[in-house]
PDB file of N, CA and C in Angstrom:
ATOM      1  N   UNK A   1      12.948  17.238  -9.022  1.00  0.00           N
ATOM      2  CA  UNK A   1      12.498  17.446 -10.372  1.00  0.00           C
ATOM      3  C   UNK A   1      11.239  16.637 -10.638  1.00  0.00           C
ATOM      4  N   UNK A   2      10.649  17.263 -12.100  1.00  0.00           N
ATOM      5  CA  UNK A   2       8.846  16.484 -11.685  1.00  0.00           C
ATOM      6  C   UNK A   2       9.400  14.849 -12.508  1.00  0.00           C
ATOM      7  N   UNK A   3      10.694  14.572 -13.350  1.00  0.00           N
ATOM      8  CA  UNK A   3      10.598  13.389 -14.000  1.00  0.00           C
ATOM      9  C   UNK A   3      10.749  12.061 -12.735  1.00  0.00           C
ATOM     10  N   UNK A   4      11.696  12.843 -11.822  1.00  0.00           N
ATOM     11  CA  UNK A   4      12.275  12.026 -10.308  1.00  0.00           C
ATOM     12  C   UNK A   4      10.950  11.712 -10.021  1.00  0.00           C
ATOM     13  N   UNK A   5       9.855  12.858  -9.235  1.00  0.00           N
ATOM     14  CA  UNK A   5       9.078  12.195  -8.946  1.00  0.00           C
ATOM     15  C   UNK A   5       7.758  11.628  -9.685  1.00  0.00           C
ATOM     16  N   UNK A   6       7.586  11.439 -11.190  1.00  0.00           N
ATOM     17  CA  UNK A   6       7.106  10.781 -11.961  1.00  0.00           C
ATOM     18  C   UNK A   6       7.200   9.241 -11.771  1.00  0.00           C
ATOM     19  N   UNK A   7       8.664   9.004 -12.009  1.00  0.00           N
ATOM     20  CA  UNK A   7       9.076   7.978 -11.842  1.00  0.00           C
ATOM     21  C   UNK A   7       9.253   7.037 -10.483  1.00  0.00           C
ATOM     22  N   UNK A   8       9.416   8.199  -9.289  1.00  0.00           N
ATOM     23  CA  UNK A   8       9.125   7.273  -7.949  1.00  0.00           C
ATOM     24  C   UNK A   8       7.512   7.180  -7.568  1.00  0.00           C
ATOM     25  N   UNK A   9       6.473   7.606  -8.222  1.00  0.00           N
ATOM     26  CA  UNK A   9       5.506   7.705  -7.858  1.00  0.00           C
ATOM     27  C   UNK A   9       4.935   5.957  -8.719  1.00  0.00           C
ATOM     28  N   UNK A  10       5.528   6.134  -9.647  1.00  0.00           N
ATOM     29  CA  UNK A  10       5.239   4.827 -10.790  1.00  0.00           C
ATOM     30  C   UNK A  10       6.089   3.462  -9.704  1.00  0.00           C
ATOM     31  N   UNK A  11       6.811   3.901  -9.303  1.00  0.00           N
ATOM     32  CA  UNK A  11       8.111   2.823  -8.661  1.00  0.00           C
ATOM     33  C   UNK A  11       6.920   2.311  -7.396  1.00  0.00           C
ATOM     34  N   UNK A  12       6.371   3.350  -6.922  1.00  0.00           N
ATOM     35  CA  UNK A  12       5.882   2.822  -5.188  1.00  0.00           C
ATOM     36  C   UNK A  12       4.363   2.196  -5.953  1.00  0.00           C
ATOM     37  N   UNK A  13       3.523   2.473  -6.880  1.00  0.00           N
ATOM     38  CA  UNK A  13       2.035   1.738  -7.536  1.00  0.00           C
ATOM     39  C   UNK A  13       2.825   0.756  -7.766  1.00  0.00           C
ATOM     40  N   UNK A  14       3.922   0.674  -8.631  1.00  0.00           N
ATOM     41  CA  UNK A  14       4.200  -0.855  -9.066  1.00  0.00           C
ATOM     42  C   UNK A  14       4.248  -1.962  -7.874  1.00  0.00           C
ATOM     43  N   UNK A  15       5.660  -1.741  -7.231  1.00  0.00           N
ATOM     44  CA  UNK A  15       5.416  -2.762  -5.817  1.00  0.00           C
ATOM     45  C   UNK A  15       5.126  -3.068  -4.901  1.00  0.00           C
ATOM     46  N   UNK A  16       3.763  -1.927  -4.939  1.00  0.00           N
ATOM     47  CA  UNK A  16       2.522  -2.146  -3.854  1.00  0.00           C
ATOM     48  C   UNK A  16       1.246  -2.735  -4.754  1.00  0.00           C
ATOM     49  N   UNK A  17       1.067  -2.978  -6.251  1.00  0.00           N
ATOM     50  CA  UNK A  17       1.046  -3.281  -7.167  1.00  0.00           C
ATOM     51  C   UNK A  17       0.780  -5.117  -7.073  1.00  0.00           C
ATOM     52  N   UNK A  18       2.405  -4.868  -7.186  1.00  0.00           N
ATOM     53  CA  UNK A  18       3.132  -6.354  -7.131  1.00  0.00           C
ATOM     54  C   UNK A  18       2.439  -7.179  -6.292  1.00  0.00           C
ATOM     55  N   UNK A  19       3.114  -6.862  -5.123  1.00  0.00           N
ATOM     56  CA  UNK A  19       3.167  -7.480  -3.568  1.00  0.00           C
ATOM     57  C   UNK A  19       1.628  -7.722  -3.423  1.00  0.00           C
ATOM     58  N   UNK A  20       1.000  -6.931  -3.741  1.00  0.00           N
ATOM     59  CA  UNK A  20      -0.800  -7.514  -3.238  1.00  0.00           C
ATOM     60  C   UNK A  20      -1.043  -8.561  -4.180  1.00  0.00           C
ATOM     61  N   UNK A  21      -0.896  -8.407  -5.172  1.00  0.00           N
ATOM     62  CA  UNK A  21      -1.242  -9.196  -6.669  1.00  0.00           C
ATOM     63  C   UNK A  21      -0.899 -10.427  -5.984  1.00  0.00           C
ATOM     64  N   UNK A  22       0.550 -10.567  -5.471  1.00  0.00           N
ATOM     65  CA  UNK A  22       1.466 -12.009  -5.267  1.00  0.00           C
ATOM     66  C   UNK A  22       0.724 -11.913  -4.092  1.00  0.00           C
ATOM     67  N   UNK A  23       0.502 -11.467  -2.873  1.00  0.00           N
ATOM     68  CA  UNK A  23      -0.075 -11.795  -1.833  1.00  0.00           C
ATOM     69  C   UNK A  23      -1.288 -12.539  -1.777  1.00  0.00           C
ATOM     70  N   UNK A  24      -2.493 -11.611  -2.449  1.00  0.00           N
ATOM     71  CA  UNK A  24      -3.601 -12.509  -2.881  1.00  0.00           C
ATOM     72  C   UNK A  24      -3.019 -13.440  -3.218  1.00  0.00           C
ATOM     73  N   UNK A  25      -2.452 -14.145  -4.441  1.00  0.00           N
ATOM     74  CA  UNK A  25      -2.750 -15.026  -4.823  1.00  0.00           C
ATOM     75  C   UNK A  25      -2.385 -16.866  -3.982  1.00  0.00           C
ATOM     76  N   UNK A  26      -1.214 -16.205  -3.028  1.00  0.00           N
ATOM     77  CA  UNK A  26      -0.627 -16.859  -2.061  1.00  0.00           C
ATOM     78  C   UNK A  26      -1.875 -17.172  -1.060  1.00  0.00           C
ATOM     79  N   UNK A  27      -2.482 -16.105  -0.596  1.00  0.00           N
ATOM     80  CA  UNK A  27      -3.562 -15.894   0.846  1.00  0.00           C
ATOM     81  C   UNK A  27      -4.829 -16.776  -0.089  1.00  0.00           C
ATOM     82  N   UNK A  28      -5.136 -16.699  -1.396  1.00  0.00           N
ATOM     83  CA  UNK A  28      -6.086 -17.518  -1.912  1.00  0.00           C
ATOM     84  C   UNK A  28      -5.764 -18.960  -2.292  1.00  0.00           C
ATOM     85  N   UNK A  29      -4.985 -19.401  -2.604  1.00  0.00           N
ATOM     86  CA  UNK A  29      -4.421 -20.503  -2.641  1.00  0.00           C
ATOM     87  C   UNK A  29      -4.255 -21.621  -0.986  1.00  0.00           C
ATOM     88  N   UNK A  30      -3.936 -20.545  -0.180  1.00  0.00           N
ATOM     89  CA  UNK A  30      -3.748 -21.003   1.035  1.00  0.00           C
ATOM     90  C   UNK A  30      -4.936 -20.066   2.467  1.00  0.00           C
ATOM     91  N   UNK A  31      -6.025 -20.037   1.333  1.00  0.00           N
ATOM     92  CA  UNK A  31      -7.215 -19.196   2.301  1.00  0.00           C
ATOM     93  C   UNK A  31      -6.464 -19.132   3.856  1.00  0.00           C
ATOM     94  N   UNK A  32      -5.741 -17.897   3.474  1.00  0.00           N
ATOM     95  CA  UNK A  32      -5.553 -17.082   4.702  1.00  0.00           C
ATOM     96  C   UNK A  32      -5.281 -15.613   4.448  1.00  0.00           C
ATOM     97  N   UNK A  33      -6.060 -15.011   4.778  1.00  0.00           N
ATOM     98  CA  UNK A  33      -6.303 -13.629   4.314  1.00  0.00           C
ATOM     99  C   UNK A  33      -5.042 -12.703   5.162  1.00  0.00           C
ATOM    100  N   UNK A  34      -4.320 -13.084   5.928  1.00  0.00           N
ATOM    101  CA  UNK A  34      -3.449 -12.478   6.407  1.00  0.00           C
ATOM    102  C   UNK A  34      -2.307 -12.618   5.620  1.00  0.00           C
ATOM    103  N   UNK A  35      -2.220 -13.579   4.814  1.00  0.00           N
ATOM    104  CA  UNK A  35      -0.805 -13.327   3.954  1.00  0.00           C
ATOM    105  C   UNK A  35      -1.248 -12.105   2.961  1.00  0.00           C
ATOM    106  N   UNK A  36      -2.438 -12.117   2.678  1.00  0.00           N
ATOM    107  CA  UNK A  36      -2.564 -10.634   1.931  1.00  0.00           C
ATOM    108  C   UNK A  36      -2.281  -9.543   2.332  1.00  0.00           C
ATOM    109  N   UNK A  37      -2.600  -9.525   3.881  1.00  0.00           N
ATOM    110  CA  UNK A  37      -2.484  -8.587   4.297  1.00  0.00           C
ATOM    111  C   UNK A  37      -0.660  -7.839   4.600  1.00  0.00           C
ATOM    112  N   UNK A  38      -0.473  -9.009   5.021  1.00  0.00           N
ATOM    113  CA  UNK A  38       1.092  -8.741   5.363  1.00  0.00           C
ATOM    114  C   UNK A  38       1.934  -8.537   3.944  1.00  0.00           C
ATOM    115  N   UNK A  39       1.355  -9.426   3.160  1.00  0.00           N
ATOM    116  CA  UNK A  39       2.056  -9.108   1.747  1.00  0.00           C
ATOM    117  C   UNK A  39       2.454  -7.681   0.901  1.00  0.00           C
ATOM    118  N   UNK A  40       0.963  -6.738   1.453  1.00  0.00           N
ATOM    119  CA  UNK A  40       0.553  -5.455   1.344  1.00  0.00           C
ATOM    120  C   UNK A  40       1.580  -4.521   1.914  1.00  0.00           C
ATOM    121  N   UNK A  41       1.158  -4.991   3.712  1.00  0.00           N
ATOM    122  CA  UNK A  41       2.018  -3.791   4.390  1.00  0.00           C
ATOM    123  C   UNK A  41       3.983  -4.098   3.945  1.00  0.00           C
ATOM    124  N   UNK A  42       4.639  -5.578   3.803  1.00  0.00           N
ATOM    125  CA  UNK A  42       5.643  -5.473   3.753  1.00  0.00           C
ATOM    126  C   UNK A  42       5.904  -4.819   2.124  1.00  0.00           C
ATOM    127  N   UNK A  43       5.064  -4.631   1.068  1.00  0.00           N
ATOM    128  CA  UNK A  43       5.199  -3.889  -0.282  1.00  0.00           C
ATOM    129  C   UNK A  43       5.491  -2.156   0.055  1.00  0.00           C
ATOM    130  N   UNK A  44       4.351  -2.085   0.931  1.00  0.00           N
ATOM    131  CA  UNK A  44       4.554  -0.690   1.438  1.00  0.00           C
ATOM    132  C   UNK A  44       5.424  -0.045   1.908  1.00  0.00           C
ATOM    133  N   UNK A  45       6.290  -0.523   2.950  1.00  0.00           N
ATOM    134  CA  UNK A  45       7.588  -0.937   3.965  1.00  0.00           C
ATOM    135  C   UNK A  45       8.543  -0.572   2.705  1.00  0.00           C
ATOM    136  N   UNK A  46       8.599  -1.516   1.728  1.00  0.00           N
ATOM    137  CA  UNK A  46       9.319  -1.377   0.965  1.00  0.00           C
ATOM    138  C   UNK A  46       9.445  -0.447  -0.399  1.00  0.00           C
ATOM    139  N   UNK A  47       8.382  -0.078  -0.523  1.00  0.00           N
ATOM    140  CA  UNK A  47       7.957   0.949  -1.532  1.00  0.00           C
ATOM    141  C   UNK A  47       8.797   2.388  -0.746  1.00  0.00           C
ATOM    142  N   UNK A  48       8.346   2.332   0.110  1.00  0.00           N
ATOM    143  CA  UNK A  48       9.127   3.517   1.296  1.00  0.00           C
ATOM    144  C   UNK A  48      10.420   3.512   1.466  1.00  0.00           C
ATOM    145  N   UNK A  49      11.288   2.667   1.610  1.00  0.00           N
ATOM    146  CA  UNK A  49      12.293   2.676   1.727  1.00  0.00           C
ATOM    147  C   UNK A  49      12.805   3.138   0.080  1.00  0.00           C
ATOM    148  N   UNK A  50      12.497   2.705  -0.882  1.00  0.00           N
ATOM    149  CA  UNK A  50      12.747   2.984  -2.238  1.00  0.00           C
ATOM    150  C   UNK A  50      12.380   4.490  -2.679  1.00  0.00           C
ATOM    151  N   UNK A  51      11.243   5.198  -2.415  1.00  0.00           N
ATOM    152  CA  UNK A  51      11.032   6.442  -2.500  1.00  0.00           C
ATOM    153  C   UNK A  51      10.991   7.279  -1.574  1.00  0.00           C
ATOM    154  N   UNK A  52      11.256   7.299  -0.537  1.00  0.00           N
ATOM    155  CA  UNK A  52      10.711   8.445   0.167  1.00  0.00           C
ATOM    156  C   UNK A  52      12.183   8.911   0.949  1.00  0.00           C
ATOM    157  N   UNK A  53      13.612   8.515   0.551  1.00  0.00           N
ATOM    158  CA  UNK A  53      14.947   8.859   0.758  1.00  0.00           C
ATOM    159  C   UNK A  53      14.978   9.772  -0.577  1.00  0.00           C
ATOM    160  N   UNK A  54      15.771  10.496  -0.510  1.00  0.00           N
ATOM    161  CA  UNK A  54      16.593  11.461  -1.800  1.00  0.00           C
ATOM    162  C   UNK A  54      17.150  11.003  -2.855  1.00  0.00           C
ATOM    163  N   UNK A  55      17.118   9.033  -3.498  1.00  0.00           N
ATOM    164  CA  UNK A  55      17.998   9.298  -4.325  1.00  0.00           C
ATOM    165  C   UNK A  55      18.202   9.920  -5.527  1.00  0.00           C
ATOM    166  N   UNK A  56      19.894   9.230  -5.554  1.00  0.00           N
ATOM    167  CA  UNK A  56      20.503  10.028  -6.497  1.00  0.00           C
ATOM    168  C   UNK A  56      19.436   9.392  -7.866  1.00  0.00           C
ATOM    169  N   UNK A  57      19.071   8.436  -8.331  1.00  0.00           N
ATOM    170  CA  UNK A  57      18.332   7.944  -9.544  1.00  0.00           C
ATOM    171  C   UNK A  57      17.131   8.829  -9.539  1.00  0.00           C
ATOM    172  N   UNK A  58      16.552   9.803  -8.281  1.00  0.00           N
ATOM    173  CA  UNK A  58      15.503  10.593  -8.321  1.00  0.00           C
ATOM    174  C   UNK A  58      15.931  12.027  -9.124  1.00  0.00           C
ATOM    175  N   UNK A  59      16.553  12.335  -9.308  1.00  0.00           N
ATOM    176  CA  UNK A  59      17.245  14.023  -9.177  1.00  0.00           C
ATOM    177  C   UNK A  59      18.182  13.832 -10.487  1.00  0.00           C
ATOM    178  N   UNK A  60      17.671  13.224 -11.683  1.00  0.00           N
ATOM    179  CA  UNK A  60      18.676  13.036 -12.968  1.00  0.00           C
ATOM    180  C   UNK A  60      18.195  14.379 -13.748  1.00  0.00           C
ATOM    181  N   UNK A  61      17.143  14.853 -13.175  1.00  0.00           N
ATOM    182  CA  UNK A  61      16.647  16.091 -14.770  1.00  0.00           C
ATOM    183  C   UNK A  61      16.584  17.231 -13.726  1.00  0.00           C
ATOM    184  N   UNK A  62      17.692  17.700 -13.166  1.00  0.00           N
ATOM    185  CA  UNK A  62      17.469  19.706 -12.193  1.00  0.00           C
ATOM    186  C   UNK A  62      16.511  20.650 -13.131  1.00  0.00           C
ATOM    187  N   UNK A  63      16.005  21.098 -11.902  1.00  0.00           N
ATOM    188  CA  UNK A  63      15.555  21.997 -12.514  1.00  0.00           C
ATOM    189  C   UNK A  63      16.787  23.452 -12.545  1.00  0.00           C
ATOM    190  N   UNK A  64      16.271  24.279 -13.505  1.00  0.00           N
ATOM    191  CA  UNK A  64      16.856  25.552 -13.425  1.00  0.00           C
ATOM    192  C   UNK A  64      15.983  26.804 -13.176  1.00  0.00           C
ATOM    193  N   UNK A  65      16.608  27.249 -12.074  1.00  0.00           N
ATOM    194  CA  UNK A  65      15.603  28.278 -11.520  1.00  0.00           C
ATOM    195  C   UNK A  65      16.295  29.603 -12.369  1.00  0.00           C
ATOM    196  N   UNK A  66      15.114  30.482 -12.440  1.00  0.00           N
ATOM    197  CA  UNK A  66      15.604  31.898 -12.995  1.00  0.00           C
ATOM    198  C   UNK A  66      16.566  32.474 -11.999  1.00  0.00           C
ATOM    199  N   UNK A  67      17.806  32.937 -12.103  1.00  0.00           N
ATOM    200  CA  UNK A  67      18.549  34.560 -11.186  1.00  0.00           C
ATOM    201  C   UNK A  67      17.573  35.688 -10.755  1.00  0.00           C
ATOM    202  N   UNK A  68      17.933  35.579  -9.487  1.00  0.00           N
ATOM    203  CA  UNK A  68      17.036  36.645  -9.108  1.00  0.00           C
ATOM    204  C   UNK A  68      17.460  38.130  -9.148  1.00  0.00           C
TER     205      UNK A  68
END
């Protein structure tokens, strides 16, 4: 349904979002540009695991198709 993926599309910007925001600020604090980096890919990692399975919190509004 388009609200499911409204909402997982908002879910994976947010904590890829997050995770860089907190990464920078970690990798700048401690000038090492690899905690940004890793901060990134493990947001991603995890953004994926959160959207890109079927859940059930995705699929709350069915659609209804016409009878053919």
């Amino acid at each position: 349904d388009f609200e499911g993926q409204k909402f997982a599309e908002r879910v994976y910007q947010y904590v890829i979002i997050a995770f860089g925001i907190i990464g920078w600020i970690i990798g700048f604090v401690k000038q090492d540009f690899s905690i940004t980096f890793y901060s990134v890919v493990l947001g991603t990692f995890l953004s994926l695991i959160l959207c890109l399975p079927n859940w059930k919190i995705y699929c709350q509004h069915p659609l209804s198709w016409q009878k053919p």
